[in-house]
Protein backbone atom coordinates (compact mmCIF):
# COMPACT_ATOMS: atom_id res chain seq x y z
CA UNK A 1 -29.59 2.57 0.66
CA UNK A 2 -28.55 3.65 4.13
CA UNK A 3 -25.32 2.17 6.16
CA UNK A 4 -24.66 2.47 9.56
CA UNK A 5 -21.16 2.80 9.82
CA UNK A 6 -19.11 1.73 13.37
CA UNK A 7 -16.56 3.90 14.06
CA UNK A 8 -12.69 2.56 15.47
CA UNK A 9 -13.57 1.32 19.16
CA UNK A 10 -10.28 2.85 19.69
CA UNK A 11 -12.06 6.57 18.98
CA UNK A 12 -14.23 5.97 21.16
CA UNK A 13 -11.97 5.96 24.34
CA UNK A 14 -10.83 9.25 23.44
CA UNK A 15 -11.94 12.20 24.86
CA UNK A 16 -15.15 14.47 23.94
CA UNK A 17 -13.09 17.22 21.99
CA UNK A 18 -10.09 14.08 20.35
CA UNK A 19 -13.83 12.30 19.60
CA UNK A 20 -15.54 14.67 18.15
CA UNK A 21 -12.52 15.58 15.36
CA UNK A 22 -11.74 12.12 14.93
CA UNK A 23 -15.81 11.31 13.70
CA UNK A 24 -15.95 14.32 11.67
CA UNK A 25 -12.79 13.61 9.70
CA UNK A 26 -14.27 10.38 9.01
CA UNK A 27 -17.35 11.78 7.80
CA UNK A 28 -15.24 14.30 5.64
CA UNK A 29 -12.99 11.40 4.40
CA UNK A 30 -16.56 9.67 3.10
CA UNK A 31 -17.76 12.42 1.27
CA UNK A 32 -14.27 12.99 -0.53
CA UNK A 33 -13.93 9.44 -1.49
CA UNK A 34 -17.85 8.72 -2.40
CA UNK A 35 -18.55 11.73 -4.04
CA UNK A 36 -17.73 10.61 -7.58
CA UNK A 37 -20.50 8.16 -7.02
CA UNK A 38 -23.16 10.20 -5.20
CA UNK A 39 -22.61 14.18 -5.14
CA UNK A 40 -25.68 14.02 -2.91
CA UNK A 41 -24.55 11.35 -0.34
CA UNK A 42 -25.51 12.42 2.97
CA UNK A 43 -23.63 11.72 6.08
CA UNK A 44 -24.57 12.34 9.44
CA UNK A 45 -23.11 11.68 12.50
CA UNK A 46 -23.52 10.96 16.11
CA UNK A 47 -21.70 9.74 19.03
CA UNK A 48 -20.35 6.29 18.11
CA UNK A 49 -21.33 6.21 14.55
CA UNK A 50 -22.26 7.76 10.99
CA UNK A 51 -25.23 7.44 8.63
CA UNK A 52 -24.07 7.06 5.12
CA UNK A 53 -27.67 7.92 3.25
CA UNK A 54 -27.67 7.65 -0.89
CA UNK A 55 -30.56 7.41 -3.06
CA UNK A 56 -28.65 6.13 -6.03
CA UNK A 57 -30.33 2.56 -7.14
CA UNK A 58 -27.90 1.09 -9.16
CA UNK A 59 -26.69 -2.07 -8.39
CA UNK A 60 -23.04 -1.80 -9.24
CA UNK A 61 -22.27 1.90 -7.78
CA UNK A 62 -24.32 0.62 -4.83
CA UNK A 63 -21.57 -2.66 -4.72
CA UNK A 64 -18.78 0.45 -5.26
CA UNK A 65 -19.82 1.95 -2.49
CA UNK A 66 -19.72 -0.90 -0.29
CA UNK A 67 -16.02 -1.65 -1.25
CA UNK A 68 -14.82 1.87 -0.74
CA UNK A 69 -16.26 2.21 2.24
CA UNK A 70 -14.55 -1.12 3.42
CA UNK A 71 -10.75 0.20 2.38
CA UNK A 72 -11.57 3.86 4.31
CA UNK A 73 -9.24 3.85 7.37
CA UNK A 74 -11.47 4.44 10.77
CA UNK A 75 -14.40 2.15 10.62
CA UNK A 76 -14.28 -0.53 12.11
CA UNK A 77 -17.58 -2.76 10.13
CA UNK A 78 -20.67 -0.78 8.99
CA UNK A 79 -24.03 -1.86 8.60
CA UNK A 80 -26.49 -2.49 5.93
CA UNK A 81 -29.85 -1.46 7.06
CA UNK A 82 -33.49 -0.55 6.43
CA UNK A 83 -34.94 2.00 8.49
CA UNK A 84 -38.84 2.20 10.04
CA UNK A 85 -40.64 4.37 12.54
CA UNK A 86 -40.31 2.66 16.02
CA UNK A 87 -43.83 0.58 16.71
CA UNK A 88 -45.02 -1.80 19.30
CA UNK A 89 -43.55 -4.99 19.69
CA UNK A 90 -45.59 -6.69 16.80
CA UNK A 91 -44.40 -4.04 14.57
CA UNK A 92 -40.99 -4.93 15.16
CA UNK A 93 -42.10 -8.56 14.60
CA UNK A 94 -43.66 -7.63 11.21
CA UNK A 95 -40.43 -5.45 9.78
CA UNK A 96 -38.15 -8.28 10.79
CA UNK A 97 -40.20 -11.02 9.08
CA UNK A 98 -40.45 -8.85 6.11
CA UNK A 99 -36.46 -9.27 5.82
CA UNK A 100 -35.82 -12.31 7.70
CA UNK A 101 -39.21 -14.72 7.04
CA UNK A 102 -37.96 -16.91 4.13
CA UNK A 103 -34.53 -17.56 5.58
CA UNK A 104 -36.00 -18.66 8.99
CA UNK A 105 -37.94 -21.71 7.93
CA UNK A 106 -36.56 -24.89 9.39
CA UNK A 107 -33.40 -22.97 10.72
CA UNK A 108 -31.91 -22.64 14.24
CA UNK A 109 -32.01 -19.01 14.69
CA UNK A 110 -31.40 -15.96 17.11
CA UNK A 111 -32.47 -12.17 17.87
CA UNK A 112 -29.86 -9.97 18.80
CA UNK A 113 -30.94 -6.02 19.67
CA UNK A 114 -28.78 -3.14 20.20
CA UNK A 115 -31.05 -0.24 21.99
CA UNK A 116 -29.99 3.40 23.07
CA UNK A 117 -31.96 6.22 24.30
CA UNK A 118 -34.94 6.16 26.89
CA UNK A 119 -37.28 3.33 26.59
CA UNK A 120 -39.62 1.46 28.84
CA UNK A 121 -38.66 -2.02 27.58
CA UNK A 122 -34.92 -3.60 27.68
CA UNK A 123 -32.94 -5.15 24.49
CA UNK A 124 -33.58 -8.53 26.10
CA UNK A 125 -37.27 -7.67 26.12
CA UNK A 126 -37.35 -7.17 22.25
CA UNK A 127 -34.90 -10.48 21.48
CA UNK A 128 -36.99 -12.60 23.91
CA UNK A 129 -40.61 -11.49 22.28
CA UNK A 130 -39.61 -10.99 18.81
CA UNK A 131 -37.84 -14.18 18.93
CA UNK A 132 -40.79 -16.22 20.05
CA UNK A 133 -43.23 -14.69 17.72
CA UNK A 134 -40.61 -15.31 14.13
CA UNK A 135 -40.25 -19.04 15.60
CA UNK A 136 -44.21 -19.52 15.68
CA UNK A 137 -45.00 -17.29 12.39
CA UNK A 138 -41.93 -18.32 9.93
CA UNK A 139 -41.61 -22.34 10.56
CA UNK A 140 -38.28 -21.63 12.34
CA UNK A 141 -36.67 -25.04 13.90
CA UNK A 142 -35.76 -23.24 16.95
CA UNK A 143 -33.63 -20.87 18.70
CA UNK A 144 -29.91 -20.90 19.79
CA UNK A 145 -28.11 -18.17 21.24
CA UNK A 146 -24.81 -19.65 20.87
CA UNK A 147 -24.69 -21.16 17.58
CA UNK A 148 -27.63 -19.84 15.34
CA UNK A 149 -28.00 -20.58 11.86
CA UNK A 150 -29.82 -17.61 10.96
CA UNK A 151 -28.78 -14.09 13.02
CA UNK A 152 -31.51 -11.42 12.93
CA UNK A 153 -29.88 -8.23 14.19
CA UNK A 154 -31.49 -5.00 15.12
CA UNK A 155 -31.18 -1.61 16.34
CA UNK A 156 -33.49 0.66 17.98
CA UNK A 157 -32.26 4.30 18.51
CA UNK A 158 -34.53 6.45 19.96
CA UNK A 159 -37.61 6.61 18.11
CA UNK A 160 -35.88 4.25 15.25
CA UNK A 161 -36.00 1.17 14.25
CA UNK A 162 -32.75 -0.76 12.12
CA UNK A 163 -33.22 -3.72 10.52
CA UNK A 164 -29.68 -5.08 9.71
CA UNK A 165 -29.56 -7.64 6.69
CA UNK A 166 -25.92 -7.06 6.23
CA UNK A 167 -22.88 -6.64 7.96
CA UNK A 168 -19.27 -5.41 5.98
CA UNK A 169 -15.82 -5.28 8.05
CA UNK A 170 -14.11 -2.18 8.06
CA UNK A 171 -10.22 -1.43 7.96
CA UNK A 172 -10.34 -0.13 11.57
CA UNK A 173 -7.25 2.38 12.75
CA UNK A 174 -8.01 6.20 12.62
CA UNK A 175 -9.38 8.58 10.03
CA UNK A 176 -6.71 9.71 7.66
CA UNK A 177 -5.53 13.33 8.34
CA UNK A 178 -6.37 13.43 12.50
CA UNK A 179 -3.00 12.08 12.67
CA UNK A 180 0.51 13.07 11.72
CA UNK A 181 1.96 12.86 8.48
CA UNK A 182 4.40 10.26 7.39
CA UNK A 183 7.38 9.61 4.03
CA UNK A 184 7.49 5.87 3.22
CA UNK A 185 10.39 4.57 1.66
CA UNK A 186 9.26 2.81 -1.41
CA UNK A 187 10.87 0.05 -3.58
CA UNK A 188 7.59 -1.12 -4.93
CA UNK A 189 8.37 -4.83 -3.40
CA UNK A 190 6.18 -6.91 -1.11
CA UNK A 191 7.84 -5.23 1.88
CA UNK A 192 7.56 -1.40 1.36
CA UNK A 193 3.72 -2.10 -0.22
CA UNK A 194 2.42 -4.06 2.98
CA UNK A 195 4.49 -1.70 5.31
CA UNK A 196 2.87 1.52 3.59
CA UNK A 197 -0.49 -0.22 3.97
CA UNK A 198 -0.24 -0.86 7.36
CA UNK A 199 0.60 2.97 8.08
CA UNK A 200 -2.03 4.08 6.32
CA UNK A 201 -4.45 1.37 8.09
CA UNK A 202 -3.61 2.75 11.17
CA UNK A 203 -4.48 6.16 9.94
CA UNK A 204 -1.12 7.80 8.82
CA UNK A 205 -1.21 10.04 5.94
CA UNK A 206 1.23 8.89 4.23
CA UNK A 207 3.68 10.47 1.13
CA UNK A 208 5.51 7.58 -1.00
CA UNK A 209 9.21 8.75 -1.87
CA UNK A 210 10.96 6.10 -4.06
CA UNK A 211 14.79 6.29 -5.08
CA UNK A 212 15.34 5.51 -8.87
CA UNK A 213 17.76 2.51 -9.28
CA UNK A 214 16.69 1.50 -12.76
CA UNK A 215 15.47 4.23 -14.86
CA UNK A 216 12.00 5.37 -16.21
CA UNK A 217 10.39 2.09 -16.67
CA UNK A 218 11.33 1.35 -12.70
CA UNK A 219 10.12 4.28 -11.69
CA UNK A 220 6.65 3.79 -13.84
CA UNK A 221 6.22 0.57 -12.02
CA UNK A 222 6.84 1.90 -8.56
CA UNK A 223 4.39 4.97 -9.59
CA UNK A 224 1.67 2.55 -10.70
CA UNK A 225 1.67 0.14 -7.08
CA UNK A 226 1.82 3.65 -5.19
CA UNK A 227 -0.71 5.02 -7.12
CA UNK A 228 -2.85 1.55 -6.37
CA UNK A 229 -2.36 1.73 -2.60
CA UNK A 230 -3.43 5.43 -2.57
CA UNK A 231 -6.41 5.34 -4.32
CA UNK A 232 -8.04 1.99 -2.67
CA UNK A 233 -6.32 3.24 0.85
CA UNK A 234 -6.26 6.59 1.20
CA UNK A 235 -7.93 8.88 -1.94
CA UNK A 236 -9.08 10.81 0.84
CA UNK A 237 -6.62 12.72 1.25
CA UNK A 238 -3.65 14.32 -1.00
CA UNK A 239 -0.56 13.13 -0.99
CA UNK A 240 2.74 13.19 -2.85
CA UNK A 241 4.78 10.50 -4.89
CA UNK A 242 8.52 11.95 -4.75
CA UNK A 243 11.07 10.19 -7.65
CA UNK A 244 14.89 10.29 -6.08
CA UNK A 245 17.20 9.49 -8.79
CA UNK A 246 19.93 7.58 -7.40
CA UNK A 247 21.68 6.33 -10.34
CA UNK A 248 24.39 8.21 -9.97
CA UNK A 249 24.77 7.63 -5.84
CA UNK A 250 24.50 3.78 -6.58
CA UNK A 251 27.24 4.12 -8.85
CA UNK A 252 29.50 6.20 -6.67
CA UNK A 253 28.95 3.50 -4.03
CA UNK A 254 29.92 0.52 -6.43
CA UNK A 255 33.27 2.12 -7.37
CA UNK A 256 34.48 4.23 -3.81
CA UNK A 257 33.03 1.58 -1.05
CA UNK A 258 33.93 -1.88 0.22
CA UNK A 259 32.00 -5.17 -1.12
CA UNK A 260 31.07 -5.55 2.39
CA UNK A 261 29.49 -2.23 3.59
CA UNK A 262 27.32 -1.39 -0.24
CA UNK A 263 24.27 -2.42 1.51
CA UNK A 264 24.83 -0.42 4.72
CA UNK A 265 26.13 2.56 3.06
CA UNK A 266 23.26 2.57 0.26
CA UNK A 267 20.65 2.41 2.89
CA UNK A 268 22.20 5.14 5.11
CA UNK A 269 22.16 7.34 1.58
CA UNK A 270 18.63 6.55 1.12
CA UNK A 271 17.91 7.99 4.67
CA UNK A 272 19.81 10.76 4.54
CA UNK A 273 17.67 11.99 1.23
CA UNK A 274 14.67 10.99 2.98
CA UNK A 275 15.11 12.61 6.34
CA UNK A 276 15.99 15.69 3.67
CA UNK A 277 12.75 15.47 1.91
CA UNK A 278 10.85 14.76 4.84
CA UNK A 279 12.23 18.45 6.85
CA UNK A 280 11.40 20.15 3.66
CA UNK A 281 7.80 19.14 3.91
CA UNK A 282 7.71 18.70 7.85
CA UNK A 283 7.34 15.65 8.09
CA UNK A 284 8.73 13.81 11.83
CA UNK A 285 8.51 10.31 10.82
CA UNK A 286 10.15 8.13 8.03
CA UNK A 287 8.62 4.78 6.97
CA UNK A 288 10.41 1.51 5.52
CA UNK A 289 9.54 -2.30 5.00
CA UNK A 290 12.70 -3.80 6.69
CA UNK A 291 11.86 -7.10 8.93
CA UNK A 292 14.71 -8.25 11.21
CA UNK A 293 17.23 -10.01 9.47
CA UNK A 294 15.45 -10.73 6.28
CA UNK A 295 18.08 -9.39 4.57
CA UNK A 296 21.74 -8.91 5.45
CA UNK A 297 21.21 -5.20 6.26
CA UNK A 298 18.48 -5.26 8.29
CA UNK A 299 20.35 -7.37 11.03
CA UNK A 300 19.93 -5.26 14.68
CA UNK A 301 23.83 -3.58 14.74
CA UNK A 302 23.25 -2.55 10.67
CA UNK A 303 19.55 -0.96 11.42
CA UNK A 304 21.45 0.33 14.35
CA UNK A 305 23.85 1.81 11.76
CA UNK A 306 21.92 2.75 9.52
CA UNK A 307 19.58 4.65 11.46
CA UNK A 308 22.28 6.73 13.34
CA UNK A 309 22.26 8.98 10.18
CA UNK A 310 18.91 10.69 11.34
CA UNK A 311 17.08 12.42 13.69
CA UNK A 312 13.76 11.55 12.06
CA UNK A 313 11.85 9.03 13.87
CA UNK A 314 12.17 5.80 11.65
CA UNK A 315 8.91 2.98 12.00
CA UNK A 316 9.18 -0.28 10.80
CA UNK A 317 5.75 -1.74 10.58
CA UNK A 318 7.21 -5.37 9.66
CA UNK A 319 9.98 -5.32 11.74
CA UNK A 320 8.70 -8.66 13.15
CA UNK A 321 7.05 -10.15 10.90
CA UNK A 322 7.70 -13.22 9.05
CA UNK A 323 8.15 -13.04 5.03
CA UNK A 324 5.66 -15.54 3.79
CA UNK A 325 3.14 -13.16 6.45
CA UNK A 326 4.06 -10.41 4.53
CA UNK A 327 3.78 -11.79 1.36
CA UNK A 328 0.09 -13.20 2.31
CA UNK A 329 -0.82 -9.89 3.25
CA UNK A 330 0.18 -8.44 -0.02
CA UNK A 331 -2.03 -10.78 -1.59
CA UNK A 332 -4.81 -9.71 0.42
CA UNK A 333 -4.45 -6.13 -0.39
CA UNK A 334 -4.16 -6.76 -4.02
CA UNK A 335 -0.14 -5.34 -4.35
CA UNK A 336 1.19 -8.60 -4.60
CA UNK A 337 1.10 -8.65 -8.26
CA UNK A 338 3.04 -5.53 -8.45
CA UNK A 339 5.89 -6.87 -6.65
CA UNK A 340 6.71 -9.73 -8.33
CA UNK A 341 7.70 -7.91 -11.25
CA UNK A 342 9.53 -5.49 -9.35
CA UNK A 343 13.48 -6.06 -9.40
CA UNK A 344 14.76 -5.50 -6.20
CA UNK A 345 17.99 -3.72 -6.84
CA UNK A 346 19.27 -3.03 -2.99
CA UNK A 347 19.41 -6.60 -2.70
CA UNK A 348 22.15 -6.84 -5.56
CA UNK A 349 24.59 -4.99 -4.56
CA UNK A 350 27.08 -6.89 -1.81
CA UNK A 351 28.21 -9.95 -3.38
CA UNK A 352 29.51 -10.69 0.76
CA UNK A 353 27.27 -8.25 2.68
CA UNK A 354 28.55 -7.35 7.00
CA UNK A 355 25.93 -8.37 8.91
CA UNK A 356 27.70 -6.69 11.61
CA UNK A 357 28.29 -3.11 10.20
CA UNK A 358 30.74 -1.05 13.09
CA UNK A 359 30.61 3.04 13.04
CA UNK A 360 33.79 3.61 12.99
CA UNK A 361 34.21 1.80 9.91
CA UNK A 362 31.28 2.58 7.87
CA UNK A 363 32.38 6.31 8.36
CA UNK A 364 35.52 5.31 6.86
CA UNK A 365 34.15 3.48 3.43
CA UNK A 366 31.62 6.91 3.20
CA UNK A 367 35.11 9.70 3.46
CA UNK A 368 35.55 7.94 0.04
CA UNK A 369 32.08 9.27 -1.54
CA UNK A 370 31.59 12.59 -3.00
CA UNK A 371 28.84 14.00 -1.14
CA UNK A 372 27.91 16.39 -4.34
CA UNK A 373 26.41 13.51 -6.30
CA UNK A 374 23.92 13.15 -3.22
CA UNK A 375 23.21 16.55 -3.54
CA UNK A 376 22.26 16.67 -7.10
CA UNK A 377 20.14 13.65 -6.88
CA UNK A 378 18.26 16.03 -4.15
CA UNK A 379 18.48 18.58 -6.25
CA UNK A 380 16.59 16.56 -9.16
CA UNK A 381 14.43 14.84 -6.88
CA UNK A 382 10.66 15.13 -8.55
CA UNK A 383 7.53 16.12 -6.31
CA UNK A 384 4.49 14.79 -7.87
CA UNK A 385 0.81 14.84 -6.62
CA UNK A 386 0.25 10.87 -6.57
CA UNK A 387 -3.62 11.79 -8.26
CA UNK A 388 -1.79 13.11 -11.22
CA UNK A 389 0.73 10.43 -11.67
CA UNK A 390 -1.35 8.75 -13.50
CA UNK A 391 -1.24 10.77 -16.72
CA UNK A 392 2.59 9.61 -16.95
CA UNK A 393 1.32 5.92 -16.48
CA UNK A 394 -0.21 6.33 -19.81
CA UNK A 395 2.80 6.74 -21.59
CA UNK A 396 4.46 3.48 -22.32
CA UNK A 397 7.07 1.95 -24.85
CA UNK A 398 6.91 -1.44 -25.94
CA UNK A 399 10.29 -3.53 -25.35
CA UNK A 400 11.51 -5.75 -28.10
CA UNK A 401 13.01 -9.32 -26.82
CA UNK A 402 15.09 -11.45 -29.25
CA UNK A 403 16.35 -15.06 -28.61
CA UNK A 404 19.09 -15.34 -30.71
CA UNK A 405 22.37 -12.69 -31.20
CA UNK A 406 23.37 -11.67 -34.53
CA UNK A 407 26.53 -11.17 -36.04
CA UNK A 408 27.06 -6.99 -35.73
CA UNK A 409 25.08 -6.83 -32.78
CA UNK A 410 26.48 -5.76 -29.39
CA UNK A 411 25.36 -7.82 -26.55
CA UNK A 412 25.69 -5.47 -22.96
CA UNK A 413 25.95 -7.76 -19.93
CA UNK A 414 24.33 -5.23 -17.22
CA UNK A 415 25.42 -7.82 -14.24
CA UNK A 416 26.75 -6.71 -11.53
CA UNK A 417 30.86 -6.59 -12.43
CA UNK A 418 31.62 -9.63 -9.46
CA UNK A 419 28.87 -12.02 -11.35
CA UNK A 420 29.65 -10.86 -14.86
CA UNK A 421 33.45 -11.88 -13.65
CA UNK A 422 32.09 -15.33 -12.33
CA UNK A 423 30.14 -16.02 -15.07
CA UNK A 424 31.58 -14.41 -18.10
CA UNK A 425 28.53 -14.31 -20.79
CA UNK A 426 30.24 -15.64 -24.45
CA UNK A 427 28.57 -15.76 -27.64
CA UNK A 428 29.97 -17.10 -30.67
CA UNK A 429 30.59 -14.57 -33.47
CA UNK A 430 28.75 -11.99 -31.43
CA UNK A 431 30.82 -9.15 -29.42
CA UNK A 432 29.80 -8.67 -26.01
CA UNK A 433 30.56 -5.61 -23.51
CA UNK A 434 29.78 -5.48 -19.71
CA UNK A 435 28.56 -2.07 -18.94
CA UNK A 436 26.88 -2.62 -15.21
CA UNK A 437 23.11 -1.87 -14.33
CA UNK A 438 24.13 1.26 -12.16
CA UNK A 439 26.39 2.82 -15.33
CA UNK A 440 24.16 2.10 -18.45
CA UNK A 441 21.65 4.99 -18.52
CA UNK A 442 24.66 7.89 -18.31
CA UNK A 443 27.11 6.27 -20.34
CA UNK A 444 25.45 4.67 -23.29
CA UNK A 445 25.27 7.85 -25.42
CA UNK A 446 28.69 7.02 -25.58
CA UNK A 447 28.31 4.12 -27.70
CA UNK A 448 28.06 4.08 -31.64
CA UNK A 449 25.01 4.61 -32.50
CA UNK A 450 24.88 3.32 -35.50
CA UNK A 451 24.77 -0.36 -34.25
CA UNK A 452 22.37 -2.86 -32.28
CA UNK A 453 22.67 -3.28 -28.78
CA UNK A 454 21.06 -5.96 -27.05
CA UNK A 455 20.65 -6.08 -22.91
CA UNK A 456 21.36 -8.60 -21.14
CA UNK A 457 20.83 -10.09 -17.57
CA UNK A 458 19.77 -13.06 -15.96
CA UNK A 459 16.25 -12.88 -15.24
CA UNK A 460 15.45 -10.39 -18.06
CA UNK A 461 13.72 -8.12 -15.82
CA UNK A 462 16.53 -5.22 -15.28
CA UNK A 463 17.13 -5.56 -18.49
CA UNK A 464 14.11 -4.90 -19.82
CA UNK A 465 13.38 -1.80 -17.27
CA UNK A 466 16.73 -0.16 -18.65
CA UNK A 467 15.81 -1.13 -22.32
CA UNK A 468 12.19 0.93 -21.54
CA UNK A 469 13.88 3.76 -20.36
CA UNK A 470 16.88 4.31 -22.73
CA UNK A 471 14.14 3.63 -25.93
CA UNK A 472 11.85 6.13 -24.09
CA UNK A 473 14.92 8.87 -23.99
CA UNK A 474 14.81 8.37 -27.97
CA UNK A 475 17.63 5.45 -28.42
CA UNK A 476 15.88 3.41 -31.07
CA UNK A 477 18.58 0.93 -31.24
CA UNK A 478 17.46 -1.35 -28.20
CA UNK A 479 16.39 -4.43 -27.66
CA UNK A 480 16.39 -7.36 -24.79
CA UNK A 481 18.47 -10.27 -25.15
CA UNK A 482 16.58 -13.57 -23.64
CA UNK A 483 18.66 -16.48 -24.98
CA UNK A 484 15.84 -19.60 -25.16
């Protein structure tokens, strides 16, 4: 099989030397990311384009290669061809109706013909004879530039002749690793999946860093989406999935800041860690999902805020977009699934959010937080190469749910104190504790563990993520509490 592949018309406006690097990163990026399928693929490359040449045969690698090559940042659609000698006229005739004869009867039909290099005939030469002769030869019911049933599509290069029988899109944007290098902030939702997807369309490498709200079985499921993206996005190139535990920051913020300014002051931790990580690996830009106003934080005066806490340049791919877009895009790229499982914790917070943080006071709620705790979650932030993440995807617990509370169990309500206040959780005969979402993980090695303790929340979702991750630090006596 052979492909033509069309580079980013962008690329092309570029000049010689920017050109010339941009193609052969490309054709680097398709070696790296076919290579598994075809050590032997060979690609070549000219001025606008890239021949992709393998002689595997097999129908499914040959379907594999077709959809990685549609996910690889740079091309804009490439071409499925067959490739002849350049003849006369009638020779180009007799290759197109080998490929295009049976479709052509009783069809509407035209000829379109790309040409470069030195020839004594024009494109419109070739479309107008070859176009004439298929009509006679295969029954066709006529021709129509405009609106043709049937498209036959050639190229003649030099002494070559292309017959095109099929035509894929490409991503577009430029070739990973010809442009800078990028740290998305990533909360494994709809937002920070499209948003790191449009980066890396555009043809940012880009490293996912994720802050741990919600324990091992969180951080597994933001692992597994950011391992996803990579690998269908961007395999060509190595990047790193950096785990943040911010337990402990979350926590600090719950007990030392105003209801109000959580959000705002959670978000402006999150960026100061990033912009950390991101001058340790020097990296200039920082990446997040936010969309204006979506959210009570991401109003203009608290992204205003928020973002006065760096220097780093911070893009917003989304930043206009609407949510059900986003969401339809997520779908498209196959990360939608991911996020609907995936609590989002930020969001939780602020019972009665500002959407009009000021400075001055903002700086006031933070003199309350001990700036050591953000430290140490720095400190025990992990760096892990995103192809190896995979081996700790591999290691799962299974959860245990009940529907009914026993007498001697404990039942923890992980709410959020304010709804666990408005909505005090009582079970006959059973005793219940609160013991918030942010608090659980450090402090329940403090409880007796001789008894049961069942978790409790309303969607069953955190509940289960913190039930995963205390039964995977050895506590066997957890379970789920989902009342029917």
């Amino acid at each position: 099989m052979k492909l033509i592949v069309k580079v980013f018309p962008e690329i092309t406006i570029k000049s010689p030397p920017v050109r010339k690097n941009f193609i052969r990163q490309l054709a680097k990026n398709i070696r790296v990311v076919l290579r598994d399928l075809d050590p032997q693929l060979q690609v070549t490359g000219v001025w606008d384009n890239l021949e992709v040449k393998t002689e595997v045969a097999e129908p499914k690698v040959l379907q594999e290669i077709i959809e990685r090559l549609s996910c690889v940042p740079g091309i804009v659609h490439f071409l499925q061809i067959d490739e002849y000698p350049l003849g006369d006229f009638d020779d180009i005739v007799a290759k197109c109706k080998l490929h295009y004869g049976e479709l052509l009867n009783g069809k509407i039909f035209s000829v379109r013909c790309k040409r470069g290099g030195r020839h004594a005939f024009s494109s419109i030469d070739v479309e107008r004879y070859v176009g004439s002769q298929l009509r006679q030869q295969c029954g066709a019911a006529g021709i129509d530039l405009k609106k043709p049933q049937v498209e036959v599509r050639i190229e003649i290069r030099d002494q070559r002749l292309y017959v095109i029988h099929h035509q894929h899109p490409g991503l577009g944007g430029y070739p990973l690793g010809s442009l800078e290098q990028t740290l998305v902030l990533m909360s494994g939702g709809f937002d920070s999946t499209v948003a790191a997807y449009q980066i890396m369309r555009r043809g940012l490498m880009s490293h996912f860093c994720f802050f741990n709200l919600g324990g091992r079985a969180h951080e597994l499921g933001v692992m597994e989406v950011a391992h996803y993206l990579w690998k269908k996005y961007g395999s060509s190139q190595r990047v790193l999935f950096i785990s943040v535990p911010f337990e402990e920051v979350l926590g600090e913020i719950l007990g030392k800041v105003d209801n109000s300014y959580m959000g705002v002051t959670l978000k402006r931790m999150m960026l100061r860690a990033a912009s950390r990580l991101a001058e340790r690996l020097q990296i200039d830009a920082l990446v997040t999902g936010e969309a204006i106003s979506q959210v009570s934080s991401q109003t203009l005066p608290n992204l205003s805020v928020i973002d006065s806490v760096t220097d780093k340049l911070v893009l917003r791919p989304l930043i206009t977009s609407h949510k059900q877009d986003i969401i339809d895009t997520a779908e498209q790229i196959g990360t939608a699934e991911f996020a609907r499982h995936m609590p989002e914790y930020c969001g939780v917070i602020s019972v009665n959010p500002t959407t009009k943080a000021k400075p001055h006071r903002v700086v006031h709620e933070e003199e309350q937080f001990d700036m050591a705790i953000l430290e140490r979650a720095l400190e025990r932030a992990r760096l892990i190469a995103i192809d190896r993440v995979i081996e700790e995807l591999g290691q799962d617990v299974q959860v245990e749910e009940v529907a009914q509370a026993l007498p001697g169990q404990v039942v923890i309500d992980i709410r959020h104190p304010d709804q666990a206040e408005d909505e005090p959780l009582e079970i006959e005969g059973v005793e219940v504790q609160a013991l918030p979402f942010y608090a659980i993980n450090n402090r329940f090695k403090e409880l007796d563990e001789n008894r049961q303790y069942l978790l409790y929340c309303d969607r069953g979702v955190m509940s289960r993520l913190h039930a995963h991750h205390l039964l995977s630090e050895g506590h066997a006596n957890v379970r789920v509490y989902r009342p029917a």
